[in-house]
PDB file of N, CA and C in Angstrom:
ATOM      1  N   UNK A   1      52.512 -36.559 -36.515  1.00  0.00           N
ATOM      2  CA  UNK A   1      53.838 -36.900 -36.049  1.00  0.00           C
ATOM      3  C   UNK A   1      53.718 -37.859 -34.869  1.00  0.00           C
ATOM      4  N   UNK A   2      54.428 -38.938 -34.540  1.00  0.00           N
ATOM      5  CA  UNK A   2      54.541 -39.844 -33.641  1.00  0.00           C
ATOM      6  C   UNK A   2      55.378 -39.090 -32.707  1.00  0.00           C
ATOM      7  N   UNK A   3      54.845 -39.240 -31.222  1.00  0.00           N
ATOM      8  CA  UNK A   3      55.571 -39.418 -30.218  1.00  0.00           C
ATOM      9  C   UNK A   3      56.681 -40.062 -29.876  1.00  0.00           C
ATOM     10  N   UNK A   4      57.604 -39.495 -29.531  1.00  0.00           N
ATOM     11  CA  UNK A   4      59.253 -40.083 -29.588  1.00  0.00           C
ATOM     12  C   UNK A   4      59.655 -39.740 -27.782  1.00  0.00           C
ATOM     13  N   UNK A   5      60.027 -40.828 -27.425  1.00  0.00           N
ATOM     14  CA  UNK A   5      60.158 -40.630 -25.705  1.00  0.00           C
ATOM     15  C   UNK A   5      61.898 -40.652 -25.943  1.00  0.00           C
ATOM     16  N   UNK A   6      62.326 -41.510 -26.746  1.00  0.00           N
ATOM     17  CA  UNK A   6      63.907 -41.303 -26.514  1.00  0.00           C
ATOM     18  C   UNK A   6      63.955 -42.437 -25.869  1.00  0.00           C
ATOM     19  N   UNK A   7      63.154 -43.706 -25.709  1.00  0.00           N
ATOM     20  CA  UNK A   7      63.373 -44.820 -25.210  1.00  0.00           C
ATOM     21  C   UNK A   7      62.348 -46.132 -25.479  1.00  0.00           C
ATOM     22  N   UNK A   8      63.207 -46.867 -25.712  1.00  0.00           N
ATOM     23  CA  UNK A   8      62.775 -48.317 -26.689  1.00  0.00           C
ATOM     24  C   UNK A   8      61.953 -48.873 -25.122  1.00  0.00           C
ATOM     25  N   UNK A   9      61.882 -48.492 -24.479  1.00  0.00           N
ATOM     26  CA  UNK A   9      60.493 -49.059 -23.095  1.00  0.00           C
ATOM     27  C   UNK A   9      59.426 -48.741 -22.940  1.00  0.00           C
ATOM     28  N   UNK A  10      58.418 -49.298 -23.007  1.00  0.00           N
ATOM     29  CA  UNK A  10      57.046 -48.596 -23.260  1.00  0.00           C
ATOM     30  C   UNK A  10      56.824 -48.656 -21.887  1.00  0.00           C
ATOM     31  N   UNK A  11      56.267 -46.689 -21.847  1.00  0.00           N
ATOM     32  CA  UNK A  11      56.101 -46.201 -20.456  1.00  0.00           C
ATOM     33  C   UNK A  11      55.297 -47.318 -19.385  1.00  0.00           C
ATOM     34  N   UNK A  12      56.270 -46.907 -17.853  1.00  0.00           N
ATOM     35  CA  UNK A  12      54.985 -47.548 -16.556  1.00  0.00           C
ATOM     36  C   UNK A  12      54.384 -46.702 -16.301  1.00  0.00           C
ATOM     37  N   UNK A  13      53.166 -47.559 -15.556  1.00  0.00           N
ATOM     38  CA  UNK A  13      52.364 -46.041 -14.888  1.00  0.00           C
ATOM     39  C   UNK A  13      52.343 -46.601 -13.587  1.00  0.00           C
ATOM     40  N   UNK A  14      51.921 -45.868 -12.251  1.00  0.00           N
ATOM     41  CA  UNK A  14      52.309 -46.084 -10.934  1.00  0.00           C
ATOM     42  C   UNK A  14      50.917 -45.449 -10.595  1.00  0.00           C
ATOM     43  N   UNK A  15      50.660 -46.537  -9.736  1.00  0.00           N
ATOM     44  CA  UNK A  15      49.611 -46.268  -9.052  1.00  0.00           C
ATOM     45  C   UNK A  15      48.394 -47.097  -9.471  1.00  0.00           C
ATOM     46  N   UNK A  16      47.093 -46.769  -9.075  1.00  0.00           N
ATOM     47  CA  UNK A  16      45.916 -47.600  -9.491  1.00  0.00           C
ATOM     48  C   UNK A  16      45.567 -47.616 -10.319  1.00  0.00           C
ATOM     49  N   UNK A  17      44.901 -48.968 -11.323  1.00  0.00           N
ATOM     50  CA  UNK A  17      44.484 -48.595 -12.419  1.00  0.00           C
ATOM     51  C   UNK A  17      43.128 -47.341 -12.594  1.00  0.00           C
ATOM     52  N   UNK A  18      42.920 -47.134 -13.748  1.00  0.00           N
ATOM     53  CA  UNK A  18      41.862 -46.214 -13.778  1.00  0.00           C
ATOM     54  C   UNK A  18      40.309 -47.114 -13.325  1.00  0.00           C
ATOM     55  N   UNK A  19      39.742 -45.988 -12.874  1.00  0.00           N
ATOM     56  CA  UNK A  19      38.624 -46.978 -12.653  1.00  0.00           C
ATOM     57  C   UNK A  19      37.679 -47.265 -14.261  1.00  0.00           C
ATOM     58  N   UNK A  20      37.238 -48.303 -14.123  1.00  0.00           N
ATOM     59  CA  UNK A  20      36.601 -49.329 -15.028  1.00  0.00           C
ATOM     60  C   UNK A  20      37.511 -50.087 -15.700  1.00  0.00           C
ATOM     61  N   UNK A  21      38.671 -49.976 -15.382  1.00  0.00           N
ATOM     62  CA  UNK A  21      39.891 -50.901 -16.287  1.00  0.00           C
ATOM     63  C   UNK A  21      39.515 -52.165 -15.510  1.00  0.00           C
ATOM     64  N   UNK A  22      40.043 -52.899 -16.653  1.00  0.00           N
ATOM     65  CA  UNK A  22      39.927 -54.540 -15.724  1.00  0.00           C
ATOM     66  C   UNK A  22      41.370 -54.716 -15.600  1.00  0.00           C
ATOM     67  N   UNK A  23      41.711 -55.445 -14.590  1.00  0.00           N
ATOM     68  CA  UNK A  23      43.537 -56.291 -14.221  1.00  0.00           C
ATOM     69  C   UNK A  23      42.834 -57.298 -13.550  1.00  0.00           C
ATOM     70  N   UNK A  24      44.050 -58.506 -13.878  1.00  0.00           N
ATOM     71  CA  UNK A  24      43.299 -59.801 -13.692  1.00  0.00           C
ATOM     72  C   UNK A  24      43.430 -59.482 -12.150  1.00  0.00           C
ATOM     73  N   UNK A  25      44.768 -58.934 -11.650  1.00  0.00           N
ATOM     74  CA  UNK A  25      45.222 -59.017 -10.132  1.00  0.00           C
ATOM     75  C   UNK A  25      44.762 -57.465  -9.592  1.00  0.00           C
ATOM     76  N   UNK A  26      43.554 -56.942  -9.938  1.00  0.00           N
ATOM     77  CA  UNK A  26      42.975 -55.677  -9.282  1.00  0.00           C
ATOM     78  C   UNK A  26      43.040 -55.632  -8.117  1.00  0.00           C
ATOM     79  N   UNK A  27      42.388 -56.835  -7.090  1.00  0.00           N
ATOM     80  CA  UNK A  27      42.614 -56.381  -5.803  1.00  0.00           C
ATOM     81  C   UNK A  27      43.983 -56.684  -5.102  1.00  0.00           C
ATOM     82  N   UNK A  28      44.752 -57.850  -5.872  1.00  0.00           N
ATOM     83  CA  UNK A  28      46.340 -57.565  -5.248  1.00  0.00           C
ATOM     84  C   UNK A  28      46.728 -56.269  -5.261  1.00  0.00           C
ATOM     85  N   UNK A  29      46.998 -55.966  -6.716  1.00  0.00           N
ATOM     86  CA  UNK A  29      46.965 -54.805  -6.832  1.00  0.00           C
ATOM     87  C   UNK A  29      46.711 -53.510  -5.748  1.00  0.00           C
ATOM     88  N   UNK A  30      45.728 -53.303  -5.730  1.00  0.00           N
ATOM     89  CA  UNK A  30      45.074 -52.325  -4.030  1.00  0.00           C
ATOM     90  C   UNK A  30      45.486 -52.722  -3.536  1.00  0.00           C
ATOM     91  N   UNK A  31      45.743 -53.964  -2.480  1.00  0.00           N
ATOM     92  CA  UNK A  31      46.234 -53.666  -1.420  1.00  0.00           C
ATOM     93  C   UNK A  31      47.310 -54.130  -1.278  1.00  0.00           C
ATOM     94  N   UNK A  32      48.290 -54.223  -2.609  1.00  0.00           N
ATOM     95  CA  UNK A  32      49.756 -53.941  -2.685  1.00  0.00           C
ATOM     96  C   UNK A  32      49.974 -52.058  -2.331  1.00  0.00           C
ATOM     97  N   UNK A  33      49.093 -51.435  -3.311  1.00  0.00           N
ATOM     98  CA  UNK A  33      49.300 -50.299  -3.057  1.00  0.00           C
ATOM     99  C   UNK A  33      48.958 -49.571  -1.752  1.00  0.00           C
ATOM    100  N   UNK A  34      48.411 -49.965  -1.051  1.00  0.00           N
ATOM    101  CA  UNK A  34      47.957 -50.112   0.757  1.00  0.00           C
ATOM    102  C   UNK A  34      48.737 -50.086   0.952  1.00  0.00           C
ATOM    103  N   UNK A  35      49.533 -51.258   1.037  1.00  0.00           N
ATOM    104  CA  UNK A  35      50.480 -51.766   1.943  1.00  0.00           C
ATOM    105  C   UNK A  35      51.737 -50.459   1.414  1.00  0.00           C
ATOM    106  N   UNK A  36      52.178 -50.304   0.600  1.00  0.00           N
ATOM    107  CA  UNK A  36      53.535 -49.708   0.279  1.00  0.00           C
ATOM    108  C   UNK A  36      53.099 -48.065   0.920  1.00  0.00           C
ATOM    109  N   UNK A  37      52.090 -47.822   0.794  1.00  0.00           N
ATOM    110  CA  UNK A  37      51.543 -46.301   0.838  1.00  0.00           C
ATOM    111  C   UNK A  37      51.799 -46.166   2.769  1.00  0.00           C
ATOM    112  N   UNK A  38      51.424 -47.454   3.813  1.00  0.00           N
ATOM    113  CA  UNK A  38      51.962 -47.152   4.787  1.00  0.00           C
ATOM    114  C   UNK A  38      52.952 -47.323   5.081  1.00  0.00           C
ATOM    115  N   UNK A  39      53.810 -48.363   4.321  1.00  0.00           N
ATOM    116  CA  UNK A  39      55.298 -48.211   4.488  1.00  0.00           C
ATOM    117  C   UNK A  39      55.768 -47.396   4.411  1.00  0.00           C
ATOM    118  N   UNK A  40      55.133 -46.418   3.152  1.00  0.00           N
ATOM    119  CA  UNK A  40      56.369 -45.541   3.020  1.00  0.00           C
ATOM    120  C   UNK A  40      55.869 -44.342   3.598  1.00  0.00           C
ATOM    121  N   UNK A  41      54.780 -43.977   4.591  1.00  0.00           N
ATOM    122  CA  UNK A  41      54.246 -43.455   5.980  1.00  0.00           C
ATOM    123  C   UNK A  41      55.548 -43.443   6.863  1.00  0.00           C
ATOM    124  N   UNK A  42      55.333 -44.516   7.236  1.00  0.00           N
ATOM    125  CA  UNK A  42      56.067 -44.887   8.349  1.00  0.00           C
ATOM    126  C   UNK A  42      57.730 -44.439   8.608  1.00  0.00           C
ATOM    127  N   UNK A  43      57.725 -44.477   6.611  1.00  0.00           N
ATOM    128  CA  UNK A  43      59.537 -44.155   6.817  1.00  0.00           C
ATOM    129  C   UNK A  43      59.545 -42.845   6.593  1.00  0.00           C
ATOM    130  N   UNK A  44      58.512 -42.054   5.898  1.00  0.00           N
ATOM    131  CA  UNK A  44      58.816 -40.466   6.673  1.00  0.00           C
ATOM    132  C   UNK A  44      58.746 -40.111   7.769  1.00  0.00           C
ATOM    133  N   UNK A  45      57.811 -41.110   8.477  1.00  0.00           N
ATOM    134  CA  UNK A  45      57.646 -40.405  10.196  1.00  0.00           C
ATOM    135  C   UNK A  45      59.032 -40.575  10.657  1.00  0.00           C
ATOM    136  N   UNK A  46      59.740 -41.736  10.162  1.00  0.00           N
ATOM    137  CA  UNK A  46      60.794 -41.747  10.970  1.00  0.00           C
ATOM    138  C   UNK A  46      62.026 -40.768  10.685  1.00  0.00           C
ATOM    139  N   UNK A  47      62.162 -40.845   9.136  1.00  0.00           N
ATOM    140  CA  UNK A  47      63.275 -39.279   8.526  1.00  0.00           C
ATOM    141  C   UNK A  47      63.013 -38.261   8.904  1.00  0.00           C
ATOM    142  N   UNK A  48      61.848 -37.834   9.483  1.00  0.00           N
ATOM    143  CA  UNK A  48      61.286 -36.275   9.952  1.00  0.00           C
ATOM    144  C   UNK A  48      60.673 -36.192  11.500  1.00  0.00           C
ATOM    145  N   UNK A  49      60.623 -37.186  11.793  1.00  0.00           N
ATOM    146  CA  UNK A  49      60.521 -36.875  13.179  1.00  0.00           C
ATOM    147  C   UNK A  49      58.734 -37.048  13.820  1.00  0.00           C
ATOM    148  N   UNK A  50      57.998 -37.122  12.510  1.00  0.00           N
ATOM    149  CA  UNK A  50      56.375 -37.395  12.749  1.00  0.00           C
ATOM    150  C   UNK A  50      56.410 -37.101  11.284  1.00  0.00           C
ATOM    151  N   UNK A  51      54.780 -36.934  11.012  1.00  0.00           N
ATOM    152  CA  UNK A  51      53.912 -36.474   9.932  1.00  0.00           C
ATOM    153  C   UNK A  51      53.119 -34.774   9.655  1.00  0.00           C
ATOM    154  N   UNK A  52      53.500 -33.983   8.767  1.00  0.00           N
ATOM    155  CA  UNK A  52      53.231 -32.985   8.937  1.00  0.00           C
ATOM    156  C   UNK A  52      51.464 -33.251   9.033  1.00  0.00           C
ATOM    157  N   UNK A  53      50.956 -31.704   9.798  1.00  0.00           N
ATOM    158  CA  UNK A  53      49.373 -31.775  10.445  1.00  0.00           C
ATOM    159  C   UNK A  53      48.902 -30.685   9.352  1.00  0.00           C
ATOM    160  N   UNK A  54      47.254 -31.066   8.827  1.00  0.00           N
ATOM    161  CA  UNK A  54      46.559 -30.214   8.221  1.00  0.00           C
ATOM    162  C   UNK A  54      45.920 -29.355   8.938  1.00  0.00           C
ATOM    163  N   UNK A  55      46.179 -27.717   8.737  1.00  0.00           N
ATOM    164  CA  UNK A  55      45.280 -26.644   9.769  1.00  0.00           C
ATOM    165  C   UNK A  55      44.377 -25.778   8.506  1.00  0.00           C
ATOM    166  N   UNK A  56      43.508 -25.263   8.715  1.00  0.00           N
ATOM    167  CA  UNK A  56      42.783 -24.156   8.478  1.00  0.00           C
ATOM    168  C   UNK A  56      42.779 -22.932   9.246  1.00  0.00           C
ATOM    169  N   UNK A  57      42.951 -21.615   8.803  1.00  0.00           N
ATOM    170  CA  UNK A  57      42.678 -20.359   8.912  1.00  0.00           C
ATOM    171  C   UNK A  57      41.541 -19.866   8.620  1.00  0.00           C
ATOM    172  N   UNK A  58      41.072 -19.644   9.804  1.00  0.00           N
ATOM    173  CA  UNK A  58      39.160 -18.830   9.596  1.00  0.00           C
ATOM    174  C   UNK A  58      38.717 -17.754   9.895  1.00  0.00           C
ATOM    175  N   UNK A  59      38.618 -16.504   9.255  1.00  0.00           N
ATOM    176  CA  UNK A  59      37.797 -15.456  10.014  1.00  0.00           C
ATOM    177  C   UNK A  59      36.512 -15.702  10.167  1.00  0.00           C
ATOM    178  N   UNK A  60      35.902 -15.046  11.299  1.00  0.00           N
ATOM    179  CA  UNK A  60      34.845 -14.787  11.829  1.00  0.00           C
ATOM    180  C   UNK A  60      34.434 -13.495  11.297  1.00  0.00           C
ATOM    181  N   UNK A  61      33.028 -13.195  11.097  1.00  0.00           N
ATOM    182  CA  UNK A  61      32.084 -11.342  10.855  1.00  0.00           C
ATOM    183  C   UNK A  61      31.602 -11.737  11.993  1.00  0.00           C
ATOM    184  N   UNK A  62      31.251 -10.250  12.277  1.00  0.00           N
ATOM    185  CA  UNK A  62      30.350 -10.323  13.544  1.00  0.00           C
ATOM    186  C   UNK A  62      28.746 -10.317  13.022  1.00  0.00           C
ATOM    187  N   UNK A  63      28.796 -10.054  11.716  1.00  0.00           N
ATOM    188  CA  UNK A  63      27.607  -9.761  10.963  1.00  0.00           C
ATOM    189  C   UNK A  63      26.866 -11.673  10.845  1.00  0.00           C
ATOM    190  N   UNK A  64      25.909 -11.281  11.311  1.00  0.00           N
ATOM    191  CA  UNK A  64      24.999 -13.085  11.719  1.00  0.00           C
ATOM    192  C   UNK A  64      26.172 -14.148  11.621  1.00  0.00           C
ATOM    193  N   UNK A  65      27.141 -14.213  12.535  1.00  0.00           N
ATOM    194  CA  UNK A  65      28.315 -14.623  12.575  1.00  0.00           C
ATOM    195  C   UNK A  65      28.845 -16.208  11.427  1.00  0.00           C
ATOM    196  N   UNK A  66      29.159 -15.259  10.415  1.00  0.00           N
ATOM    197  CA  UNK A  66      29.552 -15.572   9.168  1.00  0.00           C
ATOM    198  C   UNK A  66      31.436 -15.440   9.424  1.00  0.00           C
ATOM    199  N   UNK A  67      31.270 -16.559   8.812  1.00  0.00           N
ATOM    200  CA  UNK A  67      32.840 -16.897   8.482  1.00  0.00           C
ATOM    201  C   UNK A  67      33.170 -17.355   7.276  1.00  0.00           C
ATOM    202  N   UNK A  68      34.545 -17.106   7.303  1.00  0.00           N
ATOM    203  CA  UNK A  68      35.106 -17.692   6.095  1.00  0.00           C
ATOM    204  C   UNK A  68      36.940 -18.447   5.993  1.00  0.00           C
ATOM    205  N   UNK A  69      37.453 -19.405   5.529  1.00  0.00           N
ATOM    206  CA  UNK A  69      38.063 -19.613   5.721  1.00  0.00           C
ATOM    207  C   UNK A  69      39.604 -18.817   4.528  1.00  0.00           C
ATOM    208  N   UNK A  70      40.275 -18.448   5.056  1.00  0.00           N
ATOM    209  CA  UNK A  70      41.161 -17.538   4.465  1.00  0.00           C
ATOM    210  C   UNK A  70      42.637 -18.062   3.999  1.00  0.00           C
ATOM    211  N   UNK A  71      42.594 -19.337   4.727  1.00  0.00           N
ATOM    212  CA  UNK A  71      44.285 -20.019   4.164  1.00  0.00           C
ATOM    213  C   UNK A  71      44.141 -21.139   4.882  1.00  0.00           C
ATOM    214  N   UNK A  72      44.755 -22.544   4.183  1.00  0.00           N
ATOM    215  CA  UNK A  72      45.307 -23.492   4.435  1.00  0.00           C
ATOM    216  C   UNK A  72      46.357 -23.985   4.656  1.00  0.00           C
ATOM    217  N   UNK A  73      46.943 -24.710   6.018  1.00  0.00           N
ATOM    218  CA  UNK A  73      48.458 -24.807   6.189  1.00  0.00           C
ATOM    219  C   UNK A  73      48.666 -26.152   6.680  1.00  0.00           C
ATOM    220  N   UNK A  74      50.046 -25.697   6.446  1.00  0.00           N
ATOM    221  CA  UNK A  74      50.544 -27.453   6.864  1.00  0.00           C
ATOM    222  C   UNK A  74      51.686 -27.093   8.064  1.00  0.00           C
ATOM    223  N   UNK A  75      51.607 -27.797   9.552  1.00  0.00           N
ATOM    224  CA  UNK A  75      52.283 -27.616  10.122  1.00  0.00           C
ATOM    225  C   UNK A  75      53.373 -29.164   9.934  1.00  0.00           C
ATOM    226  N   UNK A  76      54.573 -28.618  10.180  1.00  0.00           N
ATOM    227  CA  UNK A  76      55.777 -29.611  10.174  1.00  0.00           C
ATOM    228  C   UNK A  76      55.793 -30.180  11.189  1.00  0.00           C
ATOM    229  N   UNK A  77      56.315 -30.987  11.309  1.00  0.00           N
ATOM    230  CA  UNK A  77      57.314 -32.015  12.316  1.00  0.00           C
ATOM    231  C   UNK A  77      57.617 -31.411  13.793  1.00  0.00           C
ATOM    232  N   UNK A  78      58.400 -29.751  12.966  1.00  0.00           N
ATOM    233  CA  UNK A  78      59.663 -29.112  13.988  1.00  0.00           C
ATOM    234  C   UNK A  78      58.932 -27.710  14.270  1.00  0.00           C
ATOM    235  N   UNK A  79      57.312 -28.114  13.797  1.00  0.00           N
ATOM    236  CA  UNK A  79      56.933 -26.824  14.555  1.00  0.00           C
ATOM    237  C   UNK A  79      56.425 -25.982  13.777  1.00  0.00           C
ATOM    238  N   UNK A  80      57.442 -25.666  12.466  1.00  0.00           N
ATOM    239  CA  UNK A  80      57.471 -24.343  11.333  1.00  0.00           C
ATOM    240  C   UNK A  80      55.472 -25.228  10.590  1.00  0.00           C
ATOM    241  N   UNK A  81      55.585 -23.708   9.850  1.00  0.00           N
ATOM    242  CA  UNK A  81      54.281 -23.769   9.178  1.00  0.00           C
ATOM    243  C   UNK A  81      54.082 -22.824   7.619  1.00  0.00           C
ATOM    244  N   UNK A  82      53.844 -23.388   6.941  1.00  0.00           N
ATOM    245  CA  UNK A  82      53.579 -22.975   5.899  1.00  0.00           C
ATOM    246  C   UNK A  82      52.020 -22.704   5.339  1.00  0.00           C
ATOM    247  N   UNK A  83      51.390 -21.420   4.923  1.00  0.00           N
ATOM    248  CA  UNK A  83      50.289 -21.497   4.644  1.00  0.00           C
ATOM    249  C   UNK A  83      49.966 -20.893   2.954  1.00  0.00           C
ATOM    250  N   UNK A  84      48.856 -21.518   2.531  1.00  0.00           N
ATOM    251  CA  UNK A  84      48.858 -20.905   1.083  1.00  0.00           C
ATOM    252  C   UNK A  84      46.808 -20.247   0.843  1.00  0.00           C
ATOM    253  N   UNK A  85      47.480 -18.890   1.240  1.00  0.00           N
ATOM    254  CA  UNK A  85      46.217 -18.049   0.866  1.00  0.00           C
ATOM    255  C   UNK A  85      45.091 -18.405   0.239  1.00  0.00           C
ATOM    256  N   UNK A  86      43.651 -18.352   0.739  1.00  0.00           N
ATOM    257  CA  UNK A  86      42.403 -18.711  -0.705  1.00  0.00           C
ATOM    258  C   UNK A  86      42.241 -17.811  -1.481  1.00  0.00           C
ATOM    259  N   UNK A  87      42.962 -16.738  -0.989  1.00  0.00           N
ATOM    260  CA  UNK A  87      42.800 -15.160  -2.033  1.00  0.00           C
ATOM    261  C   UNK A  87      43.668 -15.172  -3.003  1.00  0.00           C
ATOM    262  N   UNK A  88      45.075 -15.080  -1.782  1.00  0.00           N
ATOM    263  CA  UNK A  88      46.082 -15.180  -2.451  1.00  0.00           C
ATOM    264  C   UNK A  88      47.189 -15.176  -1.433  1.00  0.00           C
ATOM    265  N   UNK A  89      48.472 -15.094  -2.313  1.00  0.00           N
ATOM    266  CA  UNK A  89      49.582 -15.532  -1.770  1.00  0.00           C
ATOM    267  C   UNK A  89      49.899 -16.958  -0.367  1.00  0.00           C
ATOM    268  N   UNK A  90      51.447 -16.941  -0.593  1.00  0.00           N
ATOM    269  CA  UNK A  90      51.729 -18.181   0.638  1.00  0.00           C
ATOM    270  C   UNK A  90      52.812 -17.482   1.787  1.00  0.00           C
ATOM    271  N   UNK A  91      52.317 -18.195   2.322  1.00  0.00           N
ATOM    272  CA  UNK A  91      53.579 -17.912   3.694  1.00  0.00           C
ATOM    273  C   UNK A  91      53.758 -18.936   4.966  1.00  0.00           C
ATOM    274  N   UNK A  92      55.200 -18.853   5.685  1.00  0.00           N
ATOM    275  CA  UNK A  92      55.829 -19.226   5.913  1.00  0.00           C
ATOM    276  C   UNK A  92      55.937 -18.629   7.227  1.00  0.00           C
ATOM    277  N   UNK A  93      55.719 -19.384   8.483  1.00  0.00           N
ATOM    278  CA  UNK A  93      55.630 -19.004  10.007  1.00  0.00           C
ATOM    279  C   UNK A  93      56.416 -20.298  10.603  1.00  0.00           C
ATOM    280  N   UNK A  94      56.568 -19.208  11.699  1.00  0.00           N
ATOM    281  CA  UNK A  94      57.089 -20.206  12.911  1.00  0.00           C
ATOM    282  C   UNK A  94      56.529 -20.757  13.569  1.00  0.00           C
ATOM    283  N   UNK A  95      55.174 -20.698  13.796  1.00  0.00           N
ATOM    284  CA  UNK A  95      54.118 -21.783  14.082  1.00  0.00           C
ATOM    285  C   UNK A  95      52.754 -21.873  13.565  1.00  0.00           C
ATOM    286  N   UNK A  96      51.757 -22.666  13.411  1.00  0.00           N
ATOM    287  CA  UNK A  96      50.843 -22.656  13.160  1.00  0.00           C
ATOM    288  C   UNK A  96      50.108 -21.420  14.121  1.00  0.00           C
ATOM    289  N   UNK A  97      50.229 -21.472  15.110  1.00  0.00           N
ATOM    290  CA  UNK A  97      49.847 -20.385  15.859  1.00  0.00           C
ATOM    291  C   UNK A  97      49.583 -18.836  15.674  1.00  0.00           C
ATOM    292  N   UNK A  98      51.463 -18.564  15.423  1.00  0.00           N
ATOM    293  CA  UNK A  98      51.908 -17.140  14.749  1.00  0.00           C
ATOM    294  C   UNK A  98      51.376 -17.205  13.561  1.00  0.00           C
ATOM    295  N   UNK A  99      50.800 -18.006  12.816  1.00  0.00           N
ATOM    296  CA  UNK A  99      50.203 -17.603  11.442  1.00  0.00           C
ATOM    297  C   UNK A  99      48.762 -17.395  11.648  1.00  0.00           C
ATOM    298  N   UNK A 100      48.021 -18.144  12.636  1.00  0.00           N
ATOM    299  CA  UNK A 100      46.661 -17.721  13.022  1.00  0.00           C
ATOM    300  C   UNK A 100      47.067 -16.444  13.605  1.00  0.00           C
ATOM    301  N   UNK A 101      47.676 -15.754  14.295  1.00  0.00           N
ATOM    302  CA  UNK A 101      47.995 -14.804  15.284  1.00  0.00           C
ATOM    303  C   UNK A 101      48.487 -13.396  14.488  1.00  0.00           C
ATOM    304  N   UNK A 102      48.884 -13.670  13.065  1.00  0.00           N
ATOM    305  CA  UNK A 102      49.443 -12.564  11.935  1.00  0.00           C
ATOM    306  C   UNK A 102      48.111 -12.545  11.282  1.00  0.00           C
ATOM    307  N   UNK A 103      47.254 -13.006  11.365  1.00  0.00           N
ATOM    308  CA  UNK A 103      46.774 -13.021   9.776  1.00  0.00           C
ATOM    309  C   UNK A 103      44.796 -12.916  10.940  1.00  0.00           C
ATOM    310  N   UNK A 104      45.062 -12.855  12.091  1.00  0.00           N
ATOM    311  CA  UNK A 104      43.344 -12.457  12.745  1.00  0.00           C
ATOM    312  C   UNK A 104      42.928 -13.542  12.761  1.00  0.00           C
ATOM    313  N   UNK A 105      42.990 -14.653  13.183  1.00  0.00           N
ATOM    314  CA  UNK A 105      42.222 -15.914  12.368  1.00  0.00           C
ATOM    315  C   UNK A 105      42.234 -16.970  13.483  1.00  0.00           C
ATOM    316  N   UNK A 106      41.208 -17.829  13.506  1.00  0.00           N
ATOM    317  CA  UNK A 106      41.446 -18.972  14.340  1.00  0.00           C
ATOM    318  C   UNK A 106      42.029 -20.055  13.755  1.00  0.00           C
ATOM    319  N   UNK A 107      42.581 -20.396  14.506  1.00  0.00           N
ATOM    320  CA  UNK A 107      42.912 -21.884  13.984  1.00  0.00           C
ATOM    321  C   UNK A 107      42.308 -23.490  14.004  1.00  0.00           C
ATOM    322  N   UNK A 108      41.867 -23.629  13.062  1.00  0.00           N
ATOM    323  CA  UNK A 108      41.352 -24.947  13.095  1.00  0.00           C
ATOM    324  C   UNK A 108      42.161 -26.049  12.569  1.00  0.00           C
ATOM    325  N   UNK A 109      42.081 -27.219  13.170  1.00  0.00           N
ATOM    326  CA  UNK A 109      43.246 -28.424  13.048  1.00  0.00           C
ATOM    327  C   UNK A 109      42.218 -29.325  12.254  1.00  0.00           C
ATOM    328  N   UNK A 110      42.636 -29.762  10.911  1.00  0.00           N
ATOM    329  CA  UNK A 110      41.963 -31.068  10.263  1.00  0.00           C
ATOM    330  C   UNK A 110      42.751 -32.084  10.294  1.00  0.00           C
ATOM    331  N   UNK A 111      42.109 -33.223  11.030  1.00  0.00           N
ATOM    332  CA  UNK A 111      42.522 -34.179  11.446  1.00  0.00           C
ATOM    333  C   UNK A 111      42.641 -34.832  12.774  1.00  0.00           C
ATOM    334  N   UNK A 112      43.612 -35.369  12.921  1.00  0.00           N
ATOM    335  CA  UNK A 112      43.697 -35.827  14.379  1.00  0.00           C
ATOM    336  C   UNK A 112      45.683 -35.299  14.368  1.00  0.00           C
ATOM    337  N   UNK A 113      45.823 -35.312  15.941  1.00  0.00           N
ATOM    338  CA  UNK A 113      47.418 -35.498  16.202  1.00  0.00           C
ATOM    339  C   UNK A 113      47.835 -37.258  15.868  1.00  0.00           C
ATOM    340  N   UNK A 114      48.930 -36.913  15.664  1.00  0.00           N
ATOM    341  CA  UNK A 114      49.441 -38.215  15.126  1.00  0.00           C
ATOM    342  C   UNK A 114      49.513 -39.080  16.626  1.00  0.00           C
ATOM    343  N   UNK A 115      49.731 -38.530  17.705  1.00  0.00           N
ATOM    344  CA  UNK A 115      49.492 -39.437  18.800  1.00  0.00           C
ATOM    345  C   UNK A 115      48.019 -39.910  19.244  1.00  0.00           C
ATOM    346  N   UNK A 116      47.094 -39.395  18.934  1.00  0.00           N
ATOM    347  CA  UNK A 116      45.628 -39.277  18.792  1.00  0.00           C
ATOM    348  C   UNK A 116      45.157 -40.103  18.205  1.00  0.00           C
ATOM    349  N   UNK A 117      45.682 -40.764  17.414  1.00  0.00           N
ATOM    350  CA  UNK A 117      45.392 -41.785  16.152  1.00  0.00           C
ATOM    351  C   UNK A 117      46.098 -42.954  16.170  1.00  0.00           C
ATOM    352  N   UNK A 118      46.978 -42.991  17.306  1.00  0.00           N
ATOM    353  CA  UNK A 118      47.777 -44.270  17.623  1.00  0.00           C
ATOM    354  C   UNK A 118      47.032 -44.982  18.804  1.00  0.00           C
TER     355      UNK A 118
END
């Protein structure tokens, strides 16, 4: 059976070609997609107030001091934080902090602050 989209336009695709494809305009291409990828950076920092920050959640053993990391989160703009379990489940804090601070855990920041990087 043929594929039927419900439209006489043969699909776009967005984004880079695959790698080993040839396009005559490959590197326009890239760094068309550069360029739009910080534009459109720039216009979330400005709808939200910054760029949300990548954190990690880590326990420590005291046993030959072994760790492990237990959840990954994303802090917002306005503070709030969302984290999604390596075990399991997600959740939802009022700061990156209070979620290191519920859950035993240090907090580690991946990345830089967005003022840090300016």
């Amino acid at each position: 059976m043929e594929h039927l989209t419900g439209s006489d336009y043969p699909p776009v695709y967005h984004g880079p070609a695959p790698r080993g494809s040839t396009s005559e305009n490959g590197e326009k291409d890239a760094l068309r997609n550069v360029a739009f990828a910080a534009v459109e950076m720039e216009r979330v920092r400005v709808l939200t107030g910054g760029l949300p920050r990548l954190f990690a959640l880590v326990q420590e053993f005291e046993e030959e001091g072994a760790a492990e990391v237990v959840a990954y989160g994303l802090e917002m703009p306005c503070g709030a934080a969302a984290t999604v379990g390596v075990a399991q489940g997600f959740g939802r804090w009022r700061s990156a902090y209070s979620a290191a601070s519920r859950l035993h855990s240090d907090l580690v920041w991946l990345g830089e602050r967005e003022e840090d990087s300016a």
